[in-house]
PDB file of N, CA and C in Angstrom:
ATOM      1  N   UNK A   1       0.844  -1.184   0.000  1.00  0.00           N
ATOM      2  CA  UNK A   1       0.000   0.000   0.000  1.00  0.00           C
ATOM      3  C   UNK A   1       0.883   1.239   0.000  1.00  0.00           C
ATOM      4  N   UNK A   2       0.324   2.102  -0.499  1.00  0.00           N
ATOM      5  CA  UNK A   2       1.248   3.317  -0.680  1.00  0.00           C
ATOM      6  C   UNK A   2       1.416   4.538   0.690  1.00  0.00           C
ATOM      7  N   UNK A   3       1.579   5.475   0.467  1.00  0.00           N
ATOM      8  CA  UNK A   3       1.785   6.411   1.821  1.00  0.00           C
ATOM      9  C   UNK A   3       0.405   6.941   1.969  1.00  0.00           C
ATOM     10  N   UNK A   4       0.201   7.182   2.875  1.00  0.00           N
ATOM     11  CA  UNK A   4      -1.252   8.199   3.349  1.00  0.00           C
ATOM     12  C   UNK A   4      -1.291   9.225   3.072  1.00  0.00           C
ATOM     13  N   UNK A   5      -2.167   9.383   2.049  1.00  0.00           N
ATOM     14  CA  UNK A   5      -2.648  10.762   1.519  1.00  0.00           C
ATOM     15  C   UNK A   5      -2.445  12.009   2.064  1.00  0.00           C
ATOM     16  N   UNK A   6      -2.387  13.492   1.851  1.00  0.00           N
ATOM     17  CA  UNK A   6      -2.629  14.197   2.483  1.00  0.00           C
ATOM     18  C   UNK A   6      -3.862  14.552   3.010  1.00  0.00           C
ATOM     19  N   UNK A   7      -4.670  13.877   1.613  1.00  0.00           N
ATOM     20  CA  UNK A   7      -5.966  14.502   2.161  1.00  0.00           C
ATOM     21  C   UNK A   7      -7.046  12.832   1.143  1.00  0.00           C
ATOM     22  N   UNK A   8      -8.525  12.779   1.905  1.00  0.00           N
ATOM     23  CA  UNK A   8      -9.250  12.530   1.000  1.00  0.00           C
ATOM     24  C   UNK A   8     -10.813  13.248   1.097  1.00  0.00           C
ATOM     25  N   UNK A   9     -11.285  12.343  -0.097  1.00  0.00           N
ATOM     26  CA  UNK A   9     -12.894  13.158  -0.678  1.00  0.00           C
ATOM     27  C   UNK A   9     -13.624  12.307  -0.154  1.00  0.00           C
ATOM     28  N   UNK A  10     -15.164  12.881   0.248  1.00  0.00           N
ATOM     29  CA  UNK A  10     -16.252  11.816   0.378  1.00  0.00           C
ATOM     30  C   UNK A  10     -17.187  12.609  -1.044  1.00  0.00           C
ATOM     31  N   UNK A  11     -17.998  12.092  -1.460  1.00  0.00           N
ATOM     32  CA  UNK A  11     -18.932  12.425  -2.491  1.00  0.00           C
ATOM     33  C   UNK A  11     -20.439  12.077  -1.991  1.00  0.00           C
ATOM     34  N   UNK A  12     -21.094  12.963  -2.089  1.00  0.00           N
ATOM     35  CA  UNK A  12     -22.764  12.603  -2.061  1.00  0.00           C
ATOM     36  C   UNK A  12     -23.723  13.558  -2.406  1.00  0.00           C
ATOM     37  N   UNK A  13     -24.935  13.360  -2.165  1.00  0.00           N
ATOM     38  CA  UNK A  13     -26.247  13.574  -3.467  1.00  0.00           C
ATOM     39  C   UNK A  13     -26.348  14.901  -2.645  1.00  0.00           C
ATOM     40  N   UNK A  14     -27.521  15.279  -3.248  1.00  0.00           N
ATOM     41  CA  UNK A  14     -28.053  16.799  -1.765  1.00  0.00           C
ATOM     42  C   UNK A  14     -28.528  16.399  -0.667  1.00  0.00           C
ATOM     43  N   UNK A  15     -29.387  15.219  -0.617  1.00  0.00           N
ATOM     44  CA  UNK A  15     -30.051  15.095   0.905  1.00  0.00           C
ATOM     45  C   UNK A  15     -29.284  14.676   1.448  1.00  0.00           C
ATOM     46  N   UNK A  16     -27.961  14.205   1.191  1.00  0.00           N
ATOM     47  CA  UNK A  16     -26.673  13.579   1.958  1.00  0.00           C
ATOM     48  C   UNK A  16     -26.109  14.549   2.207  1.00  0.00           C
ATOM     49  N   UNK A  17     -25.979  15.960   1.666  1.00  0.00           N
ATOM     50  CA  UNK A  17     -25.379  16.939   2.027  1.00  0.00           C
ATOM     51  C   UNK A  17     -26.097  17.543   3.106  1.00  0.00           C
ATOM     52  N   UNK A  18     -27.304  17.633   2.920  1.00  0.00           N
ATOM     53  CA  UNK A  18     -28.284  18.430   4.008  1.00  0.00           C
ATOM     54  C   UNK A  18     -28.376  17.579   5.248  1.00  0.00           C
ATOM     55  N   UNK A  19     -28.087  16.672   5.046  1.00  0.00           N
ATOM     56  CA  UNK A  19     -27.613  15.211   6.499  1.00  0.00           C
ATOM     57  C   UNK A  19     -26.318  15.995   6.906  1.00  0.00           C
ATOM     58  N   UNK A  20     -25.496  16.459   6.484  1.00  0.00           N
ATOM     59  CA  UNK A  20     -23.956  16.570   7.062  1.00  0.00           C
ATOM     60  C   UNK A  20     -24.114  17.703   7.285  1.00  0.00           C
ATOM     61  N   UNK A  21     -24.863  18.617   6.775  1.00  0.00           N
ATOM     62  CA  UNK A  21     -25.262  20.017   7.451  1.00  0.00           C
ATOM     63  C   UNK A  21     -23.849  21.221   7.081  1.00  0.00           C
ATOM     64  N   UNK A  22     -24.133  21.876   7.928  1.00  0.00           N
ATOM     65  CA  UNK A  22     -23.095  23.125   8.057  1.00  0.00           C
ATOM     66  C   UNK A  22     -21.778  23.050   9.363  1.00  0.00           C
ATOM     67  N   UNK A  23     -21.867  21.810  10.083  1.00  0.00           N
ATOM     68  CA  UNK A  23     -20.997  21.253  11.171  1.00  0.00           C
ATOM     69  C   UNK A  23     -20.218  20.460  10.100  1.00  0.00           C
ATOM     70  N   UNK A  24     -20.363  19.975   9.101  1.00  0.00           N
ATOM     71  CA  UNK A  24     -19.167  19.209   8.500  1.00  0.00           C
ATOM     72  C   UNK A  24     -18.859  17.734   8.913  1.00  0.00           C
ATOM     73  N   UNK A  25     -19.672  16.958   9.495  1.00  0.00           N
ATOM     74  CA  UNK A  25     -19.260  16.115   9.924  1.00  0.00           C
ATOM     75  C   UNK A  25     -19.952  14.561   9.392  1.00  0.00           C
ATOM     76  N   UNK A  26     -19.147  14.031   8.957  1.00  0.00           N
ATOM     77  CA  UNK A  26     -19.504  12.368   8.299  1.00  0.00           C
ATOM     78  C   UNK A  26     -19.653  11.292   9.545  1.00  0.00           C
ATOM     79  N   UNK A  27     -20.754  10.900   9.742  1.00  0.00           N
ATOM     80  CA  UNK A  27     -21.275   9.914  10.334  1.00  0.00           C
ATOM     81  C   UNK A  27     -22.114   9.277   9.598  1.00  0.00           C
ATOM     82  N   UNK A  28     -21.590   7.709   9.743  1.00  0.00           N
ATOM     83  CA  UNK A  28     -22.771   6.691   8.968  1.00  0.00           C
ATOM     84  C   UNK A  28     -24.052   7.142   9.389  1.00  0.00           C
ATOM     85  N   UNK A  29     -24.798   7.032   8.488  1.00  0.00           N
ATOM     86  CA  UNK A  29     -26.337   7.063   8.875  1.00  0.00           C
ATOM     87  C   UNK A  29     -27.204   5.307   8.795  1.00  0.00           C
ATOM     88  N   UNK A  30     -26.276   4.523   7.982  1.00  0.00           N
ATOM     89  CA  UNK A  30     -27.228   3.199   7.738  1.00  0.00           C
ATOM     90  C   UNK A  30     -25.657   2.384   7.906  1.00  0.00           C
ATOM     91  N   UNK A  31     -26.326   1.001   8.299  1.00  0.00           N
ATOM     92  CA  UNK A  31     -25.651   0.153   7.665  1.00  0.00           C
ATOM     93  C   UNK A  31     -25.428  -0.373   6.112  1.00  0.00           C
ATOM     94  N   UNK A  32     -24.001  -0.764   6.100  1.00  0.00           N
ATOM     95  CA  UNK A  32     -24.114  -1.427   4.580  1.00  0.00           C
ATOM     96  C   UNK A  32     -24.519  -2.575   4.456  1.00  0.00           C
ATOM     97  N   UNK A  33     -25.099  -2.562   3.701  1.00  0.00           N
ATOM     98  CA  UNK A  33     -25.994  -3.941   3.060  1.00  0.00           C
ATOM     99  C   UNK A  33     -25.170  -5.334   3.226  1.00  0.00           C
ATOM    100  N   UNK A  34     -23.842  -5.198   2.278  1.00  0.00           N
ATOM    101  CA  UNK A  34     -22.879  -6.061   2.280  1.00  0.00           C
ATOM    102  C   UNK A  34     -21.900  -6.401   3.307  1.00  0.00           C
ATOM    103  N   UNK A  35     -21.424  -5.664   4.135  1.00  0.00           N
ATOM    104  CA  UNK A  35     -20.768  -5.488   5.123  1.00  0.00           C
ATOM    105  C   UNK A  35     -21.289  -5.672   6.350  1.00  0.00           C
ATOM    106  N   UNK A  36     -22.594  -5.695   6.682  1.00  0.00           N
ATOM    107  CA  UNK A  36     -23.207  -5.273   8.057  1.00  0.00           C
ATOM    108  C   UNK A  36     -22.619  -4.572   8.959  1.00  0.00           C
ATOM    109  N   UNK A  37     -21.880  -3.639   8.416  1.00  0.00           N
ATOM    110  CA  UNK A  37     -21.492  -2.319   9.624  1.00  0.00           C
ATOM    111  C   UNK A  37     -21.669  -0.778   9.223  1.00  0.00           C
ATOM    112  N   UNK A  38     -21.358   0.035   9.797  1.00  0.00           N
ATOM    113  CA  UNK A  38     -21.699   1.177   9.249  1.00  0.00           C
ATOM    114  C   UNK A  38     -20.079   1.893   9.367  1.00  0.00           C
ATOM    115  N   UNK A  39     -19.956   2.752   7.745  1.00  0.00           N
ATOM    116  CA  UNK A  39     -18.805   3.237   7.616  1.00  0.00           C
ATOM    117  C   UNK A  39     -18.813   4.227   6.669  1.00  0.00           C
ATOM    118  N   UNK A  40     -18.610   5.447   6.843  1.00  0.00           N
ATOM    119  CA  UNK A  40     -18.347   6.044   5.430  1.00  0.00           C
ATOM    120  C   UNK A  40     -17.211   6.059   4.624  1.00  0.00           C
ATOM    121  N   UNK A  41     -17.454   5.867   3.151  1.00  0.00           N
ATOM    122  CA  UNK A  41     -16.605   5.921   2.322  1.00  0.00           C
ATOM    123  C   UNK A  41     -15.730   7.064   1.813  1.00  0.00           C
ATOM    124  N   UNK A  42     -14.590   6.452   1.677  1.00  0.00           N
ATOM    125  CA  UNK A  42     -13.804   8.347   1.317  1.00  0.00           C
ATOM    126  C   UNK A  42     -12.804   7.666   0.072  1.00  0.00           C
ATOM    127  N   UNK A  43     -12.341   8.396  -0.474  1.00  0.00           N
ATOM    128  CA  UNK A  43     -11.240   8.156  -2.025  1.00  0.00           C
ATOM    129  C   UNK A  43     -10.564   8.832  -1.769  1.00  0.00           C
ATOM    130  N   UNK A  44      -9.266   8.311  -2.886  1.00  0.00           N
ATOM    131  CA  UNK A  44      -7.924   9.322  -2.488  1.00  0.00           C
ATOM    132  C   UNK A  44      -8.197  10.318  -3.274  1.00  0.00           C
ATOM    133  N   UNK A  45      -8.737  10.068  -4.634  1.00  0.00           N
ATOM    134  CA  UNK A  45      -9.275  10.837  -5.603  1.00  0.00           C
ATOM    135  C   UNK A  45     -10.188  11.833  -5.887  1.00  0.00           C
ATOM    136  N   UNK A  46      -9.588  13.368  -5.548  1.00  0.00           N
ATOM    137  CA  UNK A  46     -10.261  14.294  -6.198  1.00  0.00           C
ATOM    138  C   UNK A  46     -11.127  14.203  -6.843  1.00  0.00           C
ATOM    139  N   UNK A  47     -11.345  13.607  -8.650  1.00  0.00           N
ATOM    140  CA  UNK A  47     -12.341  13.932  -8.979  1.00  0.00           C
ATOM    141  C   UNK A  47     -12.466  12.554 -10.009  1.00  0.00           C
ATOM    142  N   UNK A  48     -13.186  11.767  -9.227  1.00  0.00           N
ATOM    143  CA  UNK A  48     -12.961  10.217  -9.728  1.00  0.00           C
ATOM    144  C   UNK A  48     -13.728   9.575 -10.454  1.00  0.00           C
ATOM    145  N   UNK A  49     -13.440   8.692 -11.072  1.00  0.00           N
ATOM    146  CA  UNK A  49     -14.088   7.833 -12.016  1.00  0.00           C
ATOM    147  C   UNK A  49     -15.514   7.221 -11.294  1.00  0.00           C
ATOM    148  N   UNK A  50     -16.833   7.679 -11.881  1.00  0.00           N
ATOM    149  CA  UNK A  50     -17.839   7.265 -11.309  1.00  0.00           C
ATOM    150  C   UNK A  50     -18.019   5.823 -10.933  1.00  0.00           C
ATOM    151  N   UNK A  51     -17.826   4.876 -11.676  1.00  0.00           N
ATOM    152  CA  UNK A  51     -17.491   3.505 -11.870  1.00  0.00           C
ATOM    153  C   UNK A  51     -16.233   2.665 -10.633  1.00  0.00           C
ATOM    154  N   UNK A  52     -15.163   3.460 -10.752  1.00  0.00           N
ATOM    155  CA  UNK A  52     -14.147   3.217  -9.835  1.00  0.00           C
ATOM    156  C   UNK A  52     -14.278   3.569  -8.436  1.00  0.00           C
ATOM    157  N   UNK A  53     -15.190   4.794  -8.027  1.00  0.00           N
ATOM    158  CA  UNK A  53     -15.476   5.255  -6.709  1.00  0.00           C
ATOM    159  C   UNK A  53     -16.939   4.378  -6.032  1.00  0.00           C
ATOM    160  N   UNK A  54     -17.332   3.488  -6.929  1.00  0.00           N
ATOM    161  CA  UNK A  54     -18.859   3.033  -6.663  1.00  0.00           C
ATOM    162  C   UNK A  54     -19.997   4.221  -6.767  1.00  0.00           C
ATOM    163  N   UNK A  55     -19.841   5.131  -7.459  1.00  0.00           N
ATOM    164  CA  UNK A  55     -20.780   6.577  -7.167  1.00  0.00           C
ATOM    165  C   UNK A  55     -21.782   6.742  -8.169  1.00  0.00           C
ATOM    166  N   UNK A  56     -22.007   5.309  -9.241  1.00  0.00           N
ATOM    167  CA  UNK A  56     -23.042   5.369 -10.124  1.00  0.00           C
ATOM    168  C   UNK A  56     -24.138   5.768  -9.847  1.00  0.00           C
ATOM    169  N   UNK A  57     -25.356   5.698 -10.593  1.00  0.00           N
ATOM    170  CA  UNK A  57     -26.513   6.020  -9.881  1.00  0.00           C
ATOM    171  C   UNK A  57     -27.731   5.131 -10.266  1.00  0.00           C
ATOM    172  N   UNK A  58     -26.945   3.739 -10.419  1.00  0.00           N
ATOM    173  CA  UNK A  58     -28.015   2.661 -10.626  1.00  0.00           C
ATOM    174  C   UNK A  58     -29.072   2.153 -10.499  1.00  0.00           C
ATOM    175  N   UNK A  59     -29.083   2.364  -8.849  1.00  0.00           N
ATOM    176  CA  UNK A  59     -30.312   1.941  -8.264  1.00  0.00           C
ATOM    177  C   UNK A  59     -30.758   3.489  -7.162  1.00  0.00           C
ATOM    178  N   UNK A  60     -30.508   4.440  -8.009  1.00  0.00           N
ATOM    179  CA  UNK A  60     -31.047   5.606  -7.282  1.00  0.00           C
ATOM    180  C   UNK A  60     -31.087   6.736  -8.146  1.00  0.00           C
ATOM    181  N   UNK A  61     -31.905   7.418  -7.669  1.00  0.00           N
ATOM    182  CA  UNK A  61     -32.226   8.556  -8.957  1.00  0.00           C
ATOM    183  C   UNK A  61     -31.120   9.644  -8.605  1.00  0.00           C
ATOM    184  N   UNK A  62     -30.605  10.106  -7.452  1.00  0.00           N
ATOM    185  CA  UNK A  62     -29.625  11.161  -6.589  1.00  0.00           C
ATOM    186  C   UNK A  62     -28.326  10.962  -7.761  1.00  0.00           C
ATOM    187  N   UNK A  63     -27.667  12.019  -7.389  1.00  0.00           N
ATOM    188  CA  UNK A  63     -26.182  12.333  -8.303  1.00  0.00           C
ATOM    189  C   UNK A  63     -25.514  12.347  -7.043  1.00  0.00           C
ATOM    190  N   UNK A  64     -24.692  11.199  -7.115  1.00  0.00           N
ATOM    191  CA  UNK A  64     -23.840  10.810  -5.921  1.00  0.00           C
ATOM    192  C   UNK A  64     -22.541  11.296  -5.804  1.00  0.00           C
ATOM    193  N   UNK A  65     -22.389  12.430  -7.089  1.00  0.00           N
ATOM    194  CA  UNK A  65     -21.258  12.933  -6.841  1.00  0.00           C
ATOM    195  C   UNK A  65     -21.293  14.591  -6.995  1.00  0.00           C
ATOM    196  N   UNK A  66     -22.691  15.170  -6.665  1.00  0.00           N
ATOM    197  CA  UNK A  66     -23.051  16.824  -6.546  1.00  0.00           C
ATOM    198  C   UNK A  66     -22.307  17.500  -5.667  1.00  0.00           C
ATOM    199  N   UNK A  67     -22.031  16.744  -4.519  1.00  0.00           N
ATOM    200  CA  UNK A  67     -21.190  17.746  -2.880  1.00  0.00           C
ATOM    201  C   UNK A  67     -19.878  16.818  -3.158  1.00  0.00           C
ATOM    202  N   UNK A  68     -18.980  17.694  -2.944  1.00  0.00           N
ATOM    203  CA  UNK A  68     -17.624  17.045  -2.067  1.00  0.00           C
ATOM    204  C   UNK A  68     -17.345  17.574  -1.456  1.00  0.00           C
ATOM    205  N   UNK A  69     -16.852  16.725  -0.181  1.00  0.00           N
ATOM    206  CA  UNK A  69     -16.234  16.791   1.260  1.00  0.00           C
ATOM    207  C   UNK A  69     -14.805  16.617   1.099  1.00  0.00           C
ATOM    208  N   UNK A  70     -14.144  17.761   1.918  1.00  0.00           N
ATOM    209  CA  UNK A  70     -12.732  16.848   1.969  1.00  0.00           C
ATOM    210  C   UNK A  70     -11.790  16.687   3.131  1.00  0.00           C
ATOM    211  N   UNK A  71     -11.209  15.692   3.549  1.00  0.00           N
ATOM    212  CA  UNK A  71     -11.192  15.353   4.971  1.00  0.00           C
ATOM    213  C   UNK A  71      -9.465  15.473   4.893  1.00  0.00           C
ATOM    214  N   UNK A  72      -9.030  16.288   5.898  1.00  0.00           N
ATOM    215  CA  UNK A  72      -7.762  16.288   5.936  1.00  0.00           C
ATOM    216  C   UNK A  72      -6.859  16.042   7.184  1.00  0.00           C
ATOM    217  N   UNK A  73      -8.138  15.325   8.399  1.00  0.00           N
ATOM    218  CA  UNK A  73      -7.702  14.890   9.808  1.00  0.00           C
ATOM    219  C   UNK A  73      -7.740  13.499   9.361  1.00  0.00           C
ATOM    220  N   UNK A  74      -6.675  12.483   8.669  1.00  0.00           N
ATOM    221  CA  UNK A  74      -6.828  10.949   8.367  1.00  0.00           C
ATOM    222  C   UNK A  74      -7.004  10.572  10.101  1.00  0.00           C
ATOM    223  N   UNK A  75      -6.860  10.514  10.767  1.00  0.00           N
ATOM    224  CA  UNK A  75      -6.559   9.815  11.970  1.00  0.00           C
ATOM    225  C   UNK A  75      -7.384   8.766  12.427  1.00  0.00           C
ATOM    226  N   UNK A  76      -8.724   9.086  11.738  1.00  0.00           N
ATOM    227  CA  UNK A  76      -9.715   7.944  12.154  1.00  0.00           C
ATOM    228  C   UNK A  76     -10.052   7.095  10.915  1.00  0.00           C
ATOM    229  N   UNK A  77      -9.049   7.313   9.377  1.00  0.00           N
ATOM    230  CA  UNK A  77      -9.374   6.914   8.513  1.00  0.00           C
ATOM    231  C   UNK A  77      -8.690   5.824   8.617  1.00  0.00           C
ATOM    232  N   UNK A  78      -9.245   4.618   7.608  1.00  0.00           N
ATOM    233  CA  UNK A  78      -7.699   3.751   7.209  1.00  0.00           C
ATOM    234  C   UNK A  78      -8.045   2.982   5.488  1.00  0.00           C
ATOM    235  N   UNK A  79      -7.110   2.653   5.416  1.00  0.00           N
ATOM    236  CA  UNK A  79      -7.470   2.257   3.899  1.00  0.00           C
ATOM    237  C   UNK A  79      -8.354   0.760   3.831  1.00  0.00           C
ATOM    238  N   UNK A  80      -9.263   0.859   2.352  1.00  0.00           N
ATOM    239  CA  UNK A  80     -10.705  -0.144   2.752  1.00  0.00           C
ATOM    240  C   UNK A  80      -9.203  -1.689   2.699  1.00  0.00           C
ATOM    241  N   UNK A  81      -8.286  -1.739   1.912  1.00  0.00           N
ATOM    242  CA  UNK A  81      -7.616  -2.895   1.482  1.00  0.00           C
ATOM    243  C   UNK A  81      -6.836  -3.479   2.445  1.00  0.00           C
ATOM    244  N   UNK A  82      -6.996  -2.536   3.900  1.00  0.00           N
ATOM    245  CA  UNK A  82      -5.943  -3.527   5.037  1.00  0.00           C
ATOM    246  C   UNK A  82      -7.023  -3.688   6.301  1.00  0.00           C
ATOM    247  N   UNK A  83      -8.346  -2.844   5.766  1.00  0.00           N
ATOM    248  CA  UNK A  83      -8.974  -2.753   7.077  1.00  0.00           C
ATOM    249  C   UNK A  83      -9.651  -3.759   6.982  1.00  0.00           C
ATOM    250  N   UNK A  84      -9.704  -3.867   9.071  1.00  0.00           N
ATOM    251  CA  UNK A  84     -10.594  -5.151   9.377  1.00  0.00           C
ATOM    252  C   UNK A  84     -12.102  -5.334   9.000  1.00  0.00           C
ATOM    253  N   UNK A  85     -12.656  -4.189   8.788  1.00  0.00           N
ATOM    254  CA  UNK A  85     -14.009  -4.180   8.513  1.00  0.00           C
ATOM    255  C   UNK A  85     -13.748  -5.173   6.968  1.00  0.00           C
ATOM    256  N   UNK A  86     -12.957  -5.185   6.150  1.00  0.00           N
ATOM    257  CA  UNK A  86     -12.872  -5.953   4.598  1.00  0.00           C
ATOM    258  C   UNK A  86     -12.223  -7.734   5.084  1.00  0.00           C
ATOM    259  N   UNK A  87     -11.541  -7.518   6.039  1.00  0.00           N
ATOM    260  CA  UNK A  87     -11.106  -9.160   6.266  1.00  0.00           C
ATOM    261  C   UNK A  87     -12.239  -9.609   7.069  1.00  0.00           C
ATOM    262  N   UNK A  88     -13.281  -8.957   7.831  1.00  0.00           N
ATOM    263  CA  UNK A  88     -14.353  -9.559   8.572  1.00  0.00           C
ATOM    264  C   UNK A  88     -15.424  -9.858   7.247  1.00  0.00           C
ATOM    265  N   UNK A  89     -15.590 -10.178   6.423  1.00  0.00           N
ATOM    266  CA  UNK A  89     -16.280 -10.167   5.107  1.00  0.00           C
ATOM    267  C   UNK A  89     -16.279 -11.108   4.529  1.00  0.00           C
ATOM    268  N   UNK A  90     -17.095 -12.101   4.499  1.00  0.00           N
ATOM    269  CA  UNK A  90     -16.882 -13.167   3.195  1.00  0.00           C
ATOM    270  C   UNK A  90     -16.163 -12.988   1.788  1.00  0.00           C
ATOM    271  N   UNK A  91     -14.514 -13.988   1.261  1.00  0.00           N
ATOM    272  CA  UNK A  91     -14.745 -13.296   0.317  1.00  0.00           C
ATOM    273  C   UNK A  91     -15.160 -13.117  -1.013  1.00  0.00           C
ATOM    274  N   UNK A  92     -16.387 -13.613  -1.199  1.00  0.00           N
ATOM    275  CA  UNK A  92     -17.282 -13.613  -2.411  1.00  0.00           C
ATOM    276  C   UNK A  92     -18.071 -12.411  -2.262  1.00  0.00           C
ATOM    277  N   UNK A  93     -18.439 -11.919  -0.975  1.00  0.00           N
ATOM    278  CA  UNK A  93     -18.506 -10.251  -0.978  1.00  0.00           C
ATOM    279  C   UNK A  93     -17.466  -9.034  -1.105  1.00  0.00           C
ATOM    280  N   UNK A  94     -16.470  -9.643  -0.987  1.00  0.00           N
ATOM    281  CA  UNK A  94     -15.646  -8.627  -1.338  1.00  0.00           C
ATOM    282  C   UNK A  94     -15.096  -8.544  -3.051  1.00  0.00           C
ATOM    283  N   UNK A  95     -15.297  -9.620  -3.526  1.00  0.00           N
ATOM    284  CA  UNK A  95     -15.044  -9.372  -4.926  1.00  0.00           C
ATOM    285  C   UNK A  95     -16.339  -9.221  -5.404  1.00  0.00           C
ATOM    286  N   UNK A  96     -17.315  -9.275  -4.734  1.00  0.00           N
ATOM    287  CA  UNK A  96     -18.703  -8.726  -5.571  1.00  0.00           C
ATOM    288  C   UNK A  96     -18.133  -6.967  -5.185  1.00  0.00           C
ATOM    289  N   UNK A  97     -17.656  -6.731  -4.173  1.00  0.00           N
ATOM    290  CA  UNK A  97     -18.069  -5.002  -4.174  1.00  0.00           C
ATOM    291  C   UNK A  97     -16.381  -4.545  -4.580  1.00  0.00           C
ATOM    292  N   UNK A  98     -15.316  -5.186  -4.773  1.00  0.00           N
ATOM    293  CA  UNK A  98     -14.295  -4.929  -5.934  1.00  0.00           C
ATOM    294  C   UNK A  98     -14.440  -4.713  -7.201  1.00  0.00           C
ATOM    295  N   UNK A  99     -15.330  -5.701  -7.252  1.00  0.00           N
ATOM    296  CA  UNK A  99     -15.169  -6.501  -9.134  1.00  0.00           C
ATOM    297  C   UNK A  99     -14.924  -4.964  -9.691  1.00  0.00           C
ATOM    298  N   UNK A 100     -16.189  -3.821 -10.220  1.00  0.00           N
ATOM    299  CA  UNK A 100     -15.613  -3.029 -11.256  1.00  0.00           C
ATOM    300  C   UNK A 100     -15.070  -1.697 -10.744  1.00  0.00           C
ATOM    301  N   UNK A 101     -14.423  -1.793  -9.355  1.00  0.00           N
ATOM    302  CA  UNK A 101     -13.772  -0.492  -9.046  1.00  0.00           C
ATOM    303  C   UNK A 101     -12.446  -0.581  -8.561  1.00  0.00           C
ATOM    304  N   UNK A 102     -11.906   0.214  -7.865  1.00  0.00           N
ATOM    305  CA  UNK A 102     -10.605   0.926  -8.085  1.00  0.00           C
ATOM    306  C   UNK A 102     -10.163   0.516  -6.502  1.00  0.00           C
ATOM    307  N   UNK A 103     -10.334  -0.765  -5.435  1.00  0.00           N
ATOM    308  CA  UNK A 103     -10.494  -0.653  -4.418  1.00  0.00           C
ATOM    309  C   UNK A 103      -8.800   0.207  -3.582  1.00  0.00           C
ATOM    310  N   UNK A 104      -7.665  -0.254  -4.636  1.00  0.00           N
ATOM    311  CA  UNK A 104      -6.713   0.621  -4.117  1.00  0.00           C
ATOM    312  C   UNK A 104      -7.272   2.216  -3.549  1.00  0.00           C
ATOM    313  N   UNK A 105      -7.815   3.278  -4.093  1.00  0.00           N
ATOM    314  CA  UNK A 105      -8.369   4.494  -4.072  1.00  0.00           C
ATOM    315  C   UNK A 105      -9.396   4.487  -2.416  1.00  0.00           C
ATOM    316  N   UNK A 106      -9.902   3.393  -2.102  1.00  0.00           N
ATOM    317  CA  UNK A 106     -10.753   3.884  -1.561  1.00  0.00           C
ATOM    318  C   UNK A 106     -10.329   3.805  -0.018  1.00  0.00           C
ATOM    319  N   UNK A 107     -10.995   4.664   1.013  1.00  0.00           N
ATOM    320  CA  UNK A 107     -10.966   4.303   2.445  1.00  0.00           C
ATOM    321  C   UNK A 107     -11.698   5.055   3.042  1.00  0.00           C
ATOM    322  N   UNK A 108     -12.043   4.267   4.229  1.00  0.00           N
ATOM    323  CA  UNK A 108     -13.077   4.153   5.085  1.00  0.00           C
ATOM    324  C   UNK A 108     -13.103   4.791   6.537  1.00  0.00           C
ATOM    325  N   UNK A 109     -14.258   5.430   7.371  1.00  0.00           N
ATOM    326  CA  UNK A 109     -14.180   5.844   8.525  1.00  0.00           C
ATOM    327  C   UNK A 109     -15.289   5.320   9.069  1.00  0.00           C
ATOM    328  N   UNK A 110     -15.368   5.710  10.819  1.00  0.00           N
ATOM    329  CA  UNK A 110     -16.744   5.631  11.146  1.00  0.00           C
ATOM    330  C   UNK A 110     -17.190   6.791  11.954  1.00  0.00           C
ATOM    331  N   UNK A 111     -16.573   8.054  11.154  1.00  0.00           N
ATOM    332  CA  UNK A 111     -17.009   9.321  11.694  1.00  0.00           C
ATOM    333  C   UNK A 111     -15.764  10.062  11.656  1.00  0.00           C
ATOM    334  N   UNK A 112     -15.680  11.202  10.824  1.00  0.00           N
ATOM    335  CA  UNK A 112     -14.750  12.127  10.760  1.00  0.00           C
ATOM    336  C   UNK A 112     -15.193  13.896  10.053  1.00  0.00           C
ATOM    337  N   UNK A 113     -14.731  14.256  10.680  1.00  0.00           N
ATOM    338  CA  UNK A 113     -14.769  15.882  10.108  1.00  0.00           C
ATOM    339  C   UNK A 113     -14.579  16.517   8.875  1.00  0.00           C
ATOM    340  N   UNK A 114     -15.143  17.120   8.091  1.00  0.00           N
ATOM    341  CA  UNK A 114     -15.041  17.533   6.818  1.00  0.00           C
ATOM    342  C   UNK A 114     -15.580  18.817   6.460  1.00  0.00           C
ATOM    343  N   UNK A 115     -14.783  19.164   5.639  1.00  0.00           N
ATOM    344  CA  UNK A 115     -15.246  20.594   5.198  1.00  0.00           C
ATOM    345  C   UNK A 115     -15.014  20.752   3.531  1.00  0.00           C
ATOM    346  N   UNK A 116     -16.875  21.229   3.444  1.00  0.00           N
ATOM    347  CA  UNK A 116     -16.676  21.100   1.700  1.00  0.00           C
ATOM    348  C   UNK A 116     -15.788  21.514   0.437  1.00  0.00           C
ATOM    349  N   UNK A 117     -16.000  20.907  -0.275  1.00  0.00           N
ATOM    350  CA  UNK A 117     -15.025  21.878  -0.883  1.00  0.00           C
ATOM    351  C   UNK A 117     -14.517  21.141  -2.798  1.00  0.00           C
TER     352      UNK A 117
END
């Protein structure tokens, strides 16, 4: 794995923005489906491949990539490819939620500070 970013992005729709408010702050709101825990997602990537970030809009009408957040306290972050939340996972779920993205790019919190941008 490579060095820790200086900084990363979270991406989400408007009512996900109006959830995080004017305090800036990312807290899961649901569990994930696949995972059974709750975590938000963050990328190393500025301004990323819809496909590679999971940010399509397949099964939702929202533009999952209208707001960006960008988080520059890593301390509670860690990357999705060493964290335990991905080795606690069956892994036929983890190559279902690999298969068409970029999982190097991505990492995960369960609550951190952000300011848009």
């Amino acid at each position: 794995m490579s060095s820790t970013p200086a900084r990363l992005f979270h991406f989400t729709c408007s009512h996900g923005a109006a959830a995080i408010g004017a305090r800036g702050e990312l807290v899961p709101q649901t569990r994930h489906p696949m995972l059974g825990c709750s975590v938000i997602w963050l990328t190393t990537e500025g301004t990323p491949d819809r496909e590679a970030t999971g940010l399509t809009s397949r099964y939702t009408s929202c533009d999952r990539m209208a707001f960006r957040y960008v988080v520059t306290d890593l301390g509670r972050c860690r990357p999705w490819l060493t964290s335990p939340e991905r080795e606690a996972v069956a892994p036929g779920v983890v190559a279902d939620l690999e298969h068409y993205g970029a999982p190097e790019q991505w990492w995960i919190t369960d609550g951190v500070g952000a300011r848009r941008g």
